[in-house]
N, C-alpha and C. Protein backbone atom coordinates (compact mmCIF):
# COMPACT_ATOMS: atom_id res chain seq x y z
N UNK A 1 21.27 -58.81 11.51
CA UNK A 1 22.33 -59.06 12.47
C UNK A 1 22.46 -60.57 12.66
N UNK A 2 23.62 -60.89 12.84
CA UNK A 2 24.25 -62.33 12.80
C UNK A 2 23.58 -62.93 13.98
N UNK A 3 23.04 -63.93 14.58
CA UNK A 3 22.38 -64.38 16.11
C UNK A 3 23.51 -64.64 16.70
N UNK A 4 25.07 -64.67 16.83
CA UNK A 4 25.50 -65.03 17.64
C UNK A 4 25.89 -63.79 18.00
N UNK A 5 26.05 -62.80 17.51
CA UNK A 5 26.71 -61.50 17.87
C UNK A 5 25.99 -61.29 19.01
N UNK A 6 26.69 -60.36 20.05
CA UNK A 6 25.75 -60.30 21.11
C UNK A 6 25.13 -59.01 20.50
N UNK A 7 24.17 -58.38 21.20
CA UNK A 7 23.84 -56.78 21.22
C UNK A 7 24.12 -56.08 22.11
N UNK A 8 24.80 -54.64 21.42
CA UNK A 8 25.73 -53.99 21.72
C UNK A 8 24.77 -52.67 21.61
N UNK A 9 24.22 -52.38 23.07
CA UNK A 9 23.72 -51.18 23.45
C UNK A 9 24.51 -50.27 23.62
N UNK A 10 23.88 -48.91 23.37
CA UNK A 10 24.57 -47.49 23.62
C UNK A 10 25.28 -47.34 24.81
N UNK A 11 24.65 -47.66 25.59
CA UNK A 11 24.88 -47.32 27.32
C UNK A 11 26.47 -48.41 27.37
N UNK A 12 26.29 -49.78 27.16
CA UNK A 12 27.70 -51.13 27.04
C UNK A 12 28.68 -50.53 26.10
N UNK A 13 28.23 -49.75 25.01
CA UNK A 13 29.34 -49.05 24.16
C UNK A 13 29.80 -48.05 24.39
N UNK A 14 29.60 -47.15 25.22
CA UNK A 14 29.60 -46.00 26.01
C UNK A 14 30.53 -46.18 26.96
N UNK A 15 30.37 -47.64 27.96
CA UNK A 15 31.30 -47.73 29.30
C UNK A 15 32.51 -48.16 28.60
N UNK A 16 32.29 -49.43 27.42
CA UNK A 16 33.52 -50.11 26.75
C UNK A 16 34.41 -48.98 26.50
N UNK A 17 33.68 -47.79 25.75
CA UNK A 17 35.07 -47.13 25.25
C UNK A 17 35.34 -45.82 26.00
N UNK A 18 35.13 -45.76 27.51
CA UNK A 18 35.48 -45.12 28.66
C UNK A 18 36.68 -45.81 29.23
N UNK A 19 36.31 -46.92 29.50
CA UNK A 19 36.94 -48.19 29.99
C UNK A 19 36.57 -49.68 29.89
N UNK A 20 38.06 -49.83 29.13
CA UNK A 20 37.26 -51.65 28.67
C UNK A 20 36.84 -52.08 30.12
N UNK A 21 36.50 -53.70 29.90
CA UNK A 21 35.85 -53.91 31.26
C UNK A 21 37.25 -55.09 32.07
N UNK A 22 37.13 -54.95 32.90
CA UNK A 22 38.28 -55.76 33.68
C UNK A 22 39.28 -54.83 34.24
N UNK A 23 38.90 -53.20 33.71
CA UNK A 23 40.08 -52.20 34.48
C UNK A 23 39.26 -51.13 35.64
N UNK A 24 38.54 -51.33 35.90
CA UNK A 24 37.81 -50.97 36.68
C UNK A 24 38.20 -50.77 37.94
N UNK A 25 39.25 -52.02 38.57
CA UNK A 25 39.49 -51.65 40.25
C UNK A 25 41.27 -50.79 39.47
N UNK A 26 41.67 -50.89 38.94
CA UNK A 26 43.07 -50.20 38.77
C UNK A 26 42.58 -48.50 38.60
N UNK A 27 41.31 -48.42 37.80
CA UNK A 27 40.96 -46.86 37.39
C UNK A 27 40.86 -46.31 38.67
N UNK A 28 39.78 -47.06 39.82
CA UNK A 28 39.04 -46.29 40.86
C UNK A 28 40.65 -46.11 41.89
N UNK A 29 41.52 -47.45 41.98
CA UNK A 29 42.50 -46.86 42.78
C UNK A 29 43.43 -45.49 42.71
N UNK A 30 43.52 -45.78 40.84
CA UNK A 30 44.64 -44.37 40.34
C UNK A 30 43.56 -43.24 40.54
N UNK A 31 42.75 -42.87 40.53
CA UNK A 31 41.90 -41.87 40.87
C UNK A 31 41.68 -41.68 42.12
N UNK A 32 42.07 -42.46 43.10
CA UNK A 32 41.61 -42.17 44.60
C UNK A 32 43.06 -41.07 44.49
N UNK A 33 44.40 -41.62 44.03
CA UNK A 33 45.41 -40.77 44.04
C UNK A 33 45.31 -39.44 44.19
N UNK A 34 44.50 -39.14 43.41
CA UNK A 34 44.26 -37.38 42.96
C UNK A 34 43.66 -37.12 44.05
N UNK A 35 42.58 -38.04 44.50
CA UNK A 35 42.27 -37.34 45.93
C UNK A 35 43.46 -36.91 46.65
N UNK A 36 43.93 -38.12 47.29
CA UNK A 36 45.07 -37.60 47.80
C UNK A 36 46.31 -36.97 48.01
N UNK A 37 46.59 -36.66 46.97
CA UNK A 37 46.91 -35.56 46.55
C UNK A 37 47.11 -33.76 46.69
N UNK A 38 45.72 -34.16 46.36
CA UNK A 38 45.04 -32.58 46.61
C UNK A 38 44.83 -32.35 48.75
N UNK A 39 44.81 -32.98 49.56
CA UNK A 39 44.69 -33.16 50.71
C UNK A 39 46.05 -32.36 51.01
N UNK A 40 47.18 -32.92 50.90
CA UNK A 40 48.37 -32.30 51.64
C UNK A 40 48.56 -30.78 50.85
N UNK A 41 48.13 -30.69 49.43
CA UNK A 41 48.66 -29.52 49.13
C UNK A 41 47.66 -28.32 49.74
N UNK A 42 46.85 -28.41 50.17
CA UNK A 42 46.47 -27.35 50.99
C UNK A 42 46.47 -27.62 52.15
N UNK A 43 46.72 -28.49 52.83
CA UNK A 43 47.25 -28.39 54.35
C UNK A 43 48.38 -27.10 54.53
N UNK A 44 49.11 -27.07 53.58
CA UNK A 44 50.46 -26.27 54.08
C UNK A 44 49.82 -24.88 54.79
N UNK A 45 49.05 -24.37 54.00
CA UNK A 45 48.51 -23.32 54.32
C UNK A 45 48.08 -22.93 55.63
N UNK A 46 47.28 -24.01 56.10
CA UNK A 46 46.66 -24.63 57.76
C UNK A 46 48.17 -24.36 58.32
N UNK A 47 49.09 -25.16 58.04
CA UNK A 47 50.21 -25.78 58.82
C UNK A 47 50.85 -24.41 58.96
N UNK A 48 50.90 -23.67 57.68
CA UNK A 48 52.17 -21.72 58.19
C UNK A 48 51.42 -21.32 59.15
N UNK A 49 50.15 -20.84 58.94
CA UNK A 49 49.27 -20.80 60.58
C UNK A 49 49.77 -21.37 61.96
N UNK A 50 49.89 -22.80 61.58
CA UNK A 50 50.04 -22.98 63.11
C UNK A 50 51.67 -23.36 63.27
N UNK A 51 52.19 -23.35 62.43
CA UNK A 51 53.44 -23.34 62.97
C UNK A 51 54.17 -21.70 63.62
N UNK A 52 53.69 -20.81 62.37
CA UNK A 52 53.65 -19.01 63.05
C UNK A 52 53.37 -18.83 64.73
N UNK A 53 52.50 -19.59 65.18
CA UNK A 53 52.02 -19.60 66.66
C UNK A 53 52.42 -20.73 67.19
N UNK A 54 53.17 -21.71 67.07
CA UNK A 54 54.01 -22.73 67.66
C UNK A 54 55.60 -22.59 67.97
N UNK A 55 55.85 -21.68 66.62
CA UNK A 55 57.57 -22.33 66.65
C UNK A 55 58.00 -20.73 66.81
N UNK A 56 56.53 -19.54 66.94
CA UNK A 56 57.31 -18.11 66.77
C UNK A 56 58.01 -18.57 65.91
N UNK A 57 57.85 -18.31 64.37
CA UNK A 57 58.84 -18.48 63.50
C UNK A 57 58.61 -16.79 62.71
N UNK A 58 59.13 -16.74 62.34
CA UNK A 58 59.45 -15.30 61.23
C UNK A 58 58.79 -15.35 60.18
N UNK A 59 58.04 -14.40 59.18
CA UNK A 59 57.55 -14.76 57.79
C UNK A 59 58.35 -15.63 56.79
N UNK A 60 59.72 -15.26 56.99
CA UNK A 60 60.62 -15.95 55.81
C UNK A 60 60.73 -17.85 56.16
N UNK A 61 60.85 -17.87 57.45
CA UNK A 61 60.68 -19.02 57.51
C UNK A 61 59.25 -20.16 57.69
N UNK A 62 58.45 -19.57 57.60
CA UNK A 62 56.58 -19.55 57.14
C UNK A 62 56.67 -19.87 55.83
N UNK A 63 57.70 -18.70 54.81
CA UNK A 63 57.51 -19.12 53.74
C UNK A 63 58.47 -20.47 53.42
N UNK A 64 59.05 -20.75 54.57
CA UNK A 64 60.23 -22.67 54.08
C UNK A 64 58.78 -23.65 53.91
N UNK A 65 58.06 -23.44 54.71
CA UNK A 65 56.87 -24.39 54.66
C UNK A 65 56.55 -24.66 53.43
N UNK A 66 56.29 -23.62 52.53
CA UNK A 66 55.87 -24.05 51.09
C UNK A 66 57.10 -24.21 50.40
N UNK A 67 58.27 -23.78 50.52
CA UNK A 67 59.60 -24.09 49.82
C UNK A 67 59.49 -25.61 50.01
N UNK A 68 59.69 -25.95 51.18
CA UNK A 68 60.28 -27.14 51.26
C UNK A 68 59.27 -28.66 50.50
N UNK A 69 58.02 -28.50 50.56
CA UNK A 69 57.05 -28.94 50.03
C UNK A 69 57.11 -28.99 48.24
N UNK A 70 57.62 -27.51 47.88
CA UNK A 70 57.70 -27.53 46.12
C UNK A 70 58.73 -27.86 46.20
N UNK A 71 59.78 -27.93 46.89
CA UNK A 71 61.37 -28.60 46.60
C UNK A 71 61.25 -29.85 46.20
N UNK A 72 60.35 -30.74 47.26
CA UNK A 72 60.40 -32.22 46.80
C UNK A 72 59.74 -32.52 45.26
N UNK A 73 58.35 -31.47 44.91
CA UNK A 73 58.06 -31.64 43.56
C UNK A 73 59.17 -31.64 42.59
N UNK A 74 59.97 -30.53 42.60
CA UNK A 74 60.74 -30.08 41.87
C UNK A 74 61.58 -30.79 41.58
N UNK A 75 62.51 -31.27 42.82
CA UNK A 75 63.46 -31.88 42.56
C UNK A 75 63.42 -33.36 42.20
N UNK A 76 62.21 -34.15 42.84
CA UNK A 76 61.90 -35.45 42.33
C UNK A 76 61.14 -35.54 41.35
N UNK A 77 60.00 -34.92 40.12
CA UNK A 77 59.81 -35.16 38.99
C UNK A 77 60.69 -35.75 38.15
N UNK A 78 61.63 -35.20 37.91
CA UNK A 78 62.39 -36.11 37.00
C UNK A 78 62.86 -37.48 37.36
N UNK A 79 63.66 -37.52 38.67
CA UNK A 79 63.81 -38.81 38.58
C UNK A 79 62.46 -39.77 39.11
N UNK A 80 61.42 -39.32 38.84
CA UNK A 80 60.19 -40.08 39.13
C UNK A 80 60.16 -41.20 37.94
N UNK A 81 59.77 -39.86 36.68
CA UNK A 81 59.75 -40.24 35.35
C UNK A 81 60.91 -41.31 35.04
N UNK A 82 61.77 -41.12 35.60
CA UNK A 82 62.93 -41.89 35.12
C UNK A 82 62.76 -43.70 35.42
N UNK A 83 62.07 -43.29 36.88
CA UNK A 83 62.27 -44.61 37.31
C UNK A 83 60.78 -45.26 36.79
N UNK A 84 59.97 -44.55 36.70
CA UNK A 84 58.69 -44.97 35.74
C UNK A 84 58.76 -45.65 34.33
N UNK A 85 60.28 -44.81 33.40
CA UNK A 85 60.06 -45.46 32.23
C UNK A 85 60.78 -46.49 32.14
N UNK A 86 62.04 -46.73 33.23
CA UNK A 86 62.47 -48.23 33.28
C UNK A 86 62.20 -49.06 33.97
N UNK A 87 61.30 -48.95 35.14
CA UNK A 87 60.59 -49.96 35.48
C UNK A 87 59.27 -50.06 35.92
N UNK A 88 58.14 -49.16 35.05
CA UNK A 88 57.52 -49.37 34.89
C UNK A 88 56.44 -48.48 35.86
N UNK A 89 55.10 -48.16 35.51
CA UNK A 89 54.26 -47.31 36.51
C UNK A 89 53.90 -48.04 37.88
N UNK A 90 53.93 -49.26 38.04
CA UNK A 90 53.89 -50.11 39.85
C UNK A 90 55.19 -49.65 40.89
N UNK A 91 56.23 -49.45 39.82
CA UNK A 91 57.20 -49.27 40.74
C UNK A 91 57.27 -47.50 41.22
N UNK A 92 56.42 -46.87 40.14
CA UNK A 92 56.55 -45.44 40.55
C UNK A 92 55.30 -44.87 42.00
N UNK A 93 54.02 -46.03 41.42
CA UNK A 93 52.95 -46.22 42.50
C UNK A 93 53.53 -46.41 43.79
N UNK A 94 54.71 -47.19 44.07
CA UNK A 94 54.62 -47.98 45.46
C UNK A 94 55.79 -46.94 45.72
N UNK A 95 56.56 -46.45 45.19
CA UNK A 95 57.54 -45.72 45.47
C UNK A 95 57.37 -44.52 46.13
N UNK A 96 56.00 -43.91 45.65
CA UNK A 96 55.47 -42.66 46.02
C UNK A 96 54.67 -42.95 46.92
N UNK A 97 54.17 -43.76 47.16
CA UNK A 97 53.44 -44.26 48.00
C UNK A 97 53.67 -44.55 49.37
N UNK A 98 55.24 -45.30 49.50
CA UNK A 98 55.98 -45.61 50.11
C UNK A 98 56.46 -44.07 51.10
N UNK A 99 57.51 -43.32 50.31
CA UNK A 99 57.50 -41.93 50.58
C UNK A 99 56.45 -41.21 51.09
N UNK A 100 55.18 -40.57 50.58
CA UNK A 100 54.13 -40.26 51.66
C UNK A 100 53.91 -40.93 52.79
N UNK A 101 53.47 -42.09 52.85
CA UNK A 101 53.32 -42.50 53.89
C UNK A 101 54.85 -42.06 54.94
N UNK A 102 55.96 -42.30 54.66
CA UNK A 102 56.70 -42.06 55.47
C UNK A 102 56.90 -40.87 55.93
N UNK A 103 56.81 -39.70 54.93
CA UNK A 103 56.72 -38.23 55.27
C UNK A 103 55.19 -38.24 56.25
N UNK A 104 54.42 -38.70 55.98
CA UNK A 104 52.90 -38.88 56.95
C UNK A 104 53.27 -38.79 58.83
N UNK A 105 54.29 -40.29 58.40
CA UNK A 105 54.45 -41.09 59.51
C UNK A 105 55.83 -40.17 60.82
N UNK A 106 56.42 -39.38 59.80
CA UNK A 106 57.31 -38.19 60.59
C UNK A 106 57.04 -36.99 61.27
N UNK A 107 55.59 -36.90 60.81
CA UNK A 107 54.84 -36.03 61.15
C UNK A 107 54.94 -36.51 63.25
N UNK A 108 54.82 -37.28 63.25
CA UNK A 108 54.45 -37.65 64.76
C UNK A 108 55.89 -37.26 65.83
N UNK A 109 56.73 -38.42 65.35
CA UNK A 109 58.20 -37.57 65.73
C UNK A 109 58.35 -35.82 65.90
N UNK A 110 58.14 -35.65 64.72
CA UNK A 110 58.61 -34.29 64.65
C UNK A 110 57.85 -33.07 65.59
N UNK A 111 56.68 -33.59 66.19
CA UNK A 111 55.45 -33.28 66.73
C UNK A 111 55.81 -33.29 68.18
N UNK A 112 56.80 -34.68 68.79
CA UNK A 112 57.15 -35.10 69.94
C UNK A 112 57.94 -33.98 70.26
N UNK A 113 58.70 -34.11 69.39
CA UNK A 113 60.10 -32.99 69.77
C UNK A 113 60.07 -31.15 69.22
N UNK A 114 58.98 -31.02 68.97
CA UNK A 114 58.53 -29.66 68.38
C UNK A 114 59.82 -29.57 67.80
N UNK A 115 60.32 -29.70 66.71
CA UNK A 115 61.03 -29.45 65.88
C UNK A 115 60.56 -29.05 64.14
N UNK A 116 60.93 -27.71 64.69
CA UNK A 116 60.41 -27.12 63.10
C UNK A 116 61.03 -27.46 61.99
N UNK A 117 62.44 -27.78 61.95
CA UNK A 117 63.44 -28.25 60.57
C UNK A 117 62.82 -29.99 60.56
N UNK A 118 62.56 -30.70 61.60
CA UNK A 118 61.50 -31.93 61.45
C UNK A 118 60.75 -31.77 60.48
N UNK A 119 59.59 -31.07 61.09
CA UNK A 119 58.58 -30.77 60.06
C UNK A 119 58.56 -30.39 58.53
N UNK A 120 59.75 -29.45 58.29
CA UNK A 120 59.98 -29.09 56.81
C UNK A 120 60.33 -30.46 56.17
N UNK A 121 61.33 -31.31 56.99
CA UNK A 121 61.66 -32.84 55.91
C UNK A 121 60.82 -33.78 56.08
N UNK A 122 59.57 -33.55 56.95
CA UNK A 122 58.33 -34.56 57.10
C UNK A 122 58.05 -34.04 55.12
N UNK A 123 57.36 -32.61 55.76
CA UNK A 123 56.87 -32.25 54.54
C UNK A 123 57.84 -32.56 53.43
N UNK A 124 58.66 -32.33 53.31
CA UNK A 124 59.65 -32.77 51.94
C UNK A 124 59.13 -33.99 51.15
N UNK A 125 59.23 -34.85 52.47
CA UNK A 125 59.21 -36.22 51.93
C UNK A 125 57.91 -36.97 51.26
N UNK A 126 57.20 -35.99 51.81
CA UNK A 126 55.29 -35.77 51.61
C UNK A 126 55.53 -35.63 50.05
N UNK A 127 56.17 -34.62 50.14
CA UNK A 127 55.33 -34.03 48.45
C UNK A 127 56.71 -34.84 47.11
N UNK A 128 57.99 -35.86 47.97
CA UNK A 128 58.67 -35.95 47.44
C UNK A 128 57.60 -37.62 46.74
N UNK A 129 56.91 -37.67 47.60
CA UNK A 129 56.14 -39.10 47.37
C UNK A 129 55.16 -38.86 46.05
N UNK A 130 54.40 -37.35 46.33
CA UNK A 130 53.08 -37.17 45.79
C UNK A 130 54.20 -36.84 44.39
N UNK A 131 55.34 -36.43 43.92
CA UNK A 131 56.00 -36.36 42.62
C UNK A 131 55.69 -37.39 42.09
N UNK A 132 56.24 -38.97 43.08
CA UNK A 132 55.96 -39.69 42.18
C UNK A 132 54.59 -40.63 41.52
N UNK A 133 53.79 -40.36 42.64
CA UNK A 133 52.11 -40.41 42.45
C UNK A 133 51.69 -39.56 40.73
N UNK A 134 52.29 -38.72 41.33
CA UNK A 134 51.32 -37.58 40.20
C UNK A 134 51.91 -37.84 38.32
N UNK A 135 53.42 -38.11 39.05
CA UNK A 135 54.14 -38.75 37.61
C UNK A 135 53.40 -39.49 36.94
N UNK A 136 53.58 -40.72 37.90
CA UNK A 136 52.55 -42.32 37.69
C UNK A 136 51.37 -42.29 36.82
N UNK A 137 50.31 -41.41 37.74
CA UNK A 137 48.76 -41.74 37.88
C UNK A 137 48.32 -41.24 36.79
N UNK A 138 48.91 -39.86 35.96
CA UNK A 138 48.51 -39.15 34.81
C UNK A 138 48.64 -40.18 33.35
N UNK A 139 49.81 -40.42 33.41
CA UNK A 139 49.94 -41.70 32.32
C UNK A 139 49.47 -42.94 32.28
N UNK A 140 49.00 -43.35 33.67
CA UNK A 140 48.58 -44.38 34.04
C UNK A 140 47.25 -44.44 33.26
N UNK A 141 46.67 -43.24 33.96
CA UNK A 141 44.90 -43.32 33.63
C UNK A 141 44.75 -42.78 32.19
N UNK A 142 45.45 -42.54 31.38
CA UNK A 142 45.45 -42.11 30.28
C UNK A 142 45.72 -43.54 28.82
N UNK A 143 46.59 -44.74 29.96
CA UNK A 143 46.38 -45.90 29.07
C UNK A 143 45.50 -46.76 29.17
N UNK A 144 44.87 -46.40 30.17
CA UNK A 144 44.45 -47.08 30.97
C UNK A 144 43.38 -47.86 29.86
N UNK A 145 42.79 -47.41 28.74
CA UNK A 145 41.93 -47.78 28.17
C UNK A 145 41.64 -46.92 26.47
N UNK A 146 41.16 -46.91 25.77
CA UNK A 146 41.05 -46.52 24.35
C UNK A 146 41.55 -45.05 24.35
N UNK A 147 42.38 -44.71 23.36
CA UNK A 147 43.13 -43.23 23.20
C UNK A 147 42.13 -42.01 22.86
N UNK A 148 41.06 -42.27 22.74
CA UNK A 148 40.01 -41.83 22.31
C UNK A 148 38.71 -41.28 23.61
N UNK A 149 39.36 -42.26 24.30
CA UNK A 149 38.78 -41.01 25.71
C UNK A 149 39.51 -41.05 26.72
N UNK A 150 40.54 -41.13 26.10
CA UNK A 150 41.97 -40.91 27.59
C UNK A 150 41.32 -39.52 28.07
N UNK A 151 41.08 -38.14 27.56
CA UNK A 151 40.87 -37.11 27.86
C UNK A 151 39.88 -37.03 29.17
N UNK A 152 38.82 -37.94 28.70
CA UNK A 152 37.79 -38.25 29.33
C UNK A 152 38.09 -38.75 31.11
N UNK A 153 38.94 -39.76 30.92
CA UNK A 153 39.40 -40.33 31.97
C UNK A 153 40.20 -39.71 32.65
N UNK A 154 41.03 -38.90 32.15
CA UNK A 154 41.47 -38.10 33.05
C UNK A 154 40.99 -36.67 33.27
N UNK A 155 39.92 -36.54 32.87
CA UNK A 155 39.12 -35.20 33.40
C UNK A 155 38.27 -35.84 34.65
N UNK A 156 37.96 -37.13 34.87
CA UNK A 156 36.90 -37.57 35.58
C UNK A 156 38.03 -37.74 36.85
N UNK A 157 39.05 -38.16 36.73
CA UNK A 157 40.09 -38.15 37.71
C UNK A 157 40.60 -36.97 38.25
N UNK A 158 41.10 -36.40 37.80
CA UNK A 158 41.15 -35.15 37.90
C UNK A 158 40.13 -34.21 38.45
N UNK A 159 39.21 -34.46 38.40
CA UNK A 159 37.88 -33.91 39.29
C UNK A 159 38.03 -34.18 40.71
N UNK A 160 38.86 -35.28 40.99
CA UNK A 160 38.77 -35.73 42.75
C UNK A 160 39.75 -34.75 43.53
N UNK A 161 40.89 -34.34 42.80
CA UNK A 161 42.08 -33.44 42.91
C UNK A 161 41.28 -32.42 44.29
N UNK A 162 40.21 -31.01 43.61
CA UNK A 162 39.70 -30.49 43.93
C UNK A 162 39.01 -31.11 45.59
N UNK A 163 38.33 -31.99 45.71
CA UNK A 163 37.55 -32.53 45.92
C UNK A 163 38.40 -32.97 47.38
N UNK A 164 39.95 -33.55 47.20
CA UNK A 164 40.62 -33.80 48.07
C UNK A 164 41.01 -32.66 48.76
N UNK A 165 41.52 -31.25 48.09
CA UNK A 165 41.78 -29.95 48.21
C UNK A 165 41.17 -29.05 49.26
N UNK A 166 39.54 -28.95 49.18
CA UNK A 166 38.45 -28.79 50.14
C UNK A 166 39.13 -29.42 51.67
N UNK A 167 38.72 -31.07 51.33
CA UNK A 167 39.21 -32.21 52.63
C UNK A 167 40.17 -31.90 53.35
N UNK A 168 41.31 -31.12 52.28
CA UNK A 168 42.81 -31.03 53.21
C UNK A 168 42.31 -30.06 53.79
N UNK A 169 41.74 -28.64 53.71
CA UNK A 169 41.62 -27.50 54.78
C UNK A 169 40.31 -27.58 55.96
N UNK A 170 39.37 -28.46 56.01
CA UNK A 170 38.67 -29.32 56.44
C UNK A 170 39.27 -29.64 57.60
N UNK A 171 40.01 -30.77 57.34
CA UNK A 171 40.79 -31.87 58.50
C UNK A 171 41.99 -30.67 58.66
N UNK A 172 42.47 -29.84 58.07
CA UNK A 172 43.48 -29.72 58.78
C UNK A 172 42.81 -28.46 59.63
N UNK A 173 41.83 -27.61 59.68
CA UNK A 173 41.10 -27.02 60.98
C UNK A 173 40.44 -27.39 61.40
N UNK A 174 40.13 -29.25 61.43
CA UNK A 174 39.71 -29.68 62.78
C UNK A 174 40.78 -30.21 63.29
N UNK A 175 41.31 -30.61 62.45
CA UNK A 175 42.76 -31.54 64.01
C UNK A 175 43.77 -30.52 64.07
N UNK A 176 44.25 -29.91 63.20
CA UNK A 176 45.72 -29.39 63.38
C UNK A 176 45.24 -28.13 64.69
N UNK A 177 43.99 -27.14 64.26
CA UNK A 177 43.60 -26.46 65.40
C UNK A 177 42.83 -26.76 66.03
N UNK A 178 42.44 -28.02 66.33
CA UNK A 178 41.72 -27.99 67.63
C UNK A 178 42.34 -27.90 68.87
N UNK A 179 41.76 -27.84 69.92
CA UNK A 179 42.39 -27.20 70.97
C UNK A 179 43.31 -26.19 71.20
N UNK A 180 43.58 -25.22 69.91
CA UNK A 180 44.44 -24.02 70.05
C UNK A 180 43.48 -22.91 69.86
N UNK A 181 44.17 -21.70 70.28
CA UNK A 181 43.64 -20.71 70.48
C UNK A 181 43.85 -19.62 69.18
């Protein structure tokens, strides 16, 4: 071996072709995604519960709760992608990002004024955000580093999904029911 070469242990060749080195804070952020993610999509479940005993609502409209939630998937995937491939995966990050938080942040309003059609476009706007998260973060973490363990990287990401999933029914029967009967 040449003396200037450095040495190139199993374990340094192992992380290199997981992830070169210098992408490290972009991987752990696009992976917190999936956590979050997985958090609101099982809240809904919590939420038909307590909206059934809040708003006396009917089964059919129990079932808008999850309509309105897959509507925003549905209908914003595509133009997620769209706006991803012309300007790029930051603008699809902050976009979706942007959107949750605001569907988050309607939650409170809609809370003030017990308004159940509130709540369905809180939620809308929730999962209209997590479209473009989920667009983003899959392609993201998949370039993120050698084509050769994209698989890898996004199985390890993809593991938090779950993980957030648990969290959402968690928090949402300690806060959403606490103090109800």
């Amino acid at each position: 071996m040449h003396p200037s070469l450095p040495l190139r242990t199993a374990e340094t060749s192992e992380i290199s072709s997981f992830l070169p080195k210098g992408l490290m804070r972009p991987f752990i952020l696009a992976t917190g995604l999936f956590f979050l993610w997985g958090v609101p999509n099982n809240l809904n479940d919590v939420l038909i519960r307590q909206f059934m005993k809040s708003f006396a609502i009917s089964r059919f409209q129990a079932g808008l709760v999850q309509s309105a939630f897959y509507l925003g998937y549905f209908l914003l995937a595509l133009p997620a992608g769209l706006l991803i491939k012309r300007y790029g995966y930051k603008s699809g990050f902050i976009t979706g990002l942007l959107c949750f938080g605001l569907g988050c942040m309607l939650f409170w309003p809609a809370a003030m004024t017990s308004s159940y059609a509130f709540f369905l476009s809180a939620l809308f706007i929730v999962a209209s955000g997590l479209a473009f998260l989920e667009t983003a973060a899959n392609p993201f973490i998949a370039q993120l580093g050698p084509a050769t363990s994209a698989e890898r990287r996004l199985n390890f990401s993809q593991a938090f999904n779950p993980i957030g999933a648990i969290s959402g029914v968690l928090i949402g029967t300690s806060f959403i029911f606490s103090g109800s009967s």
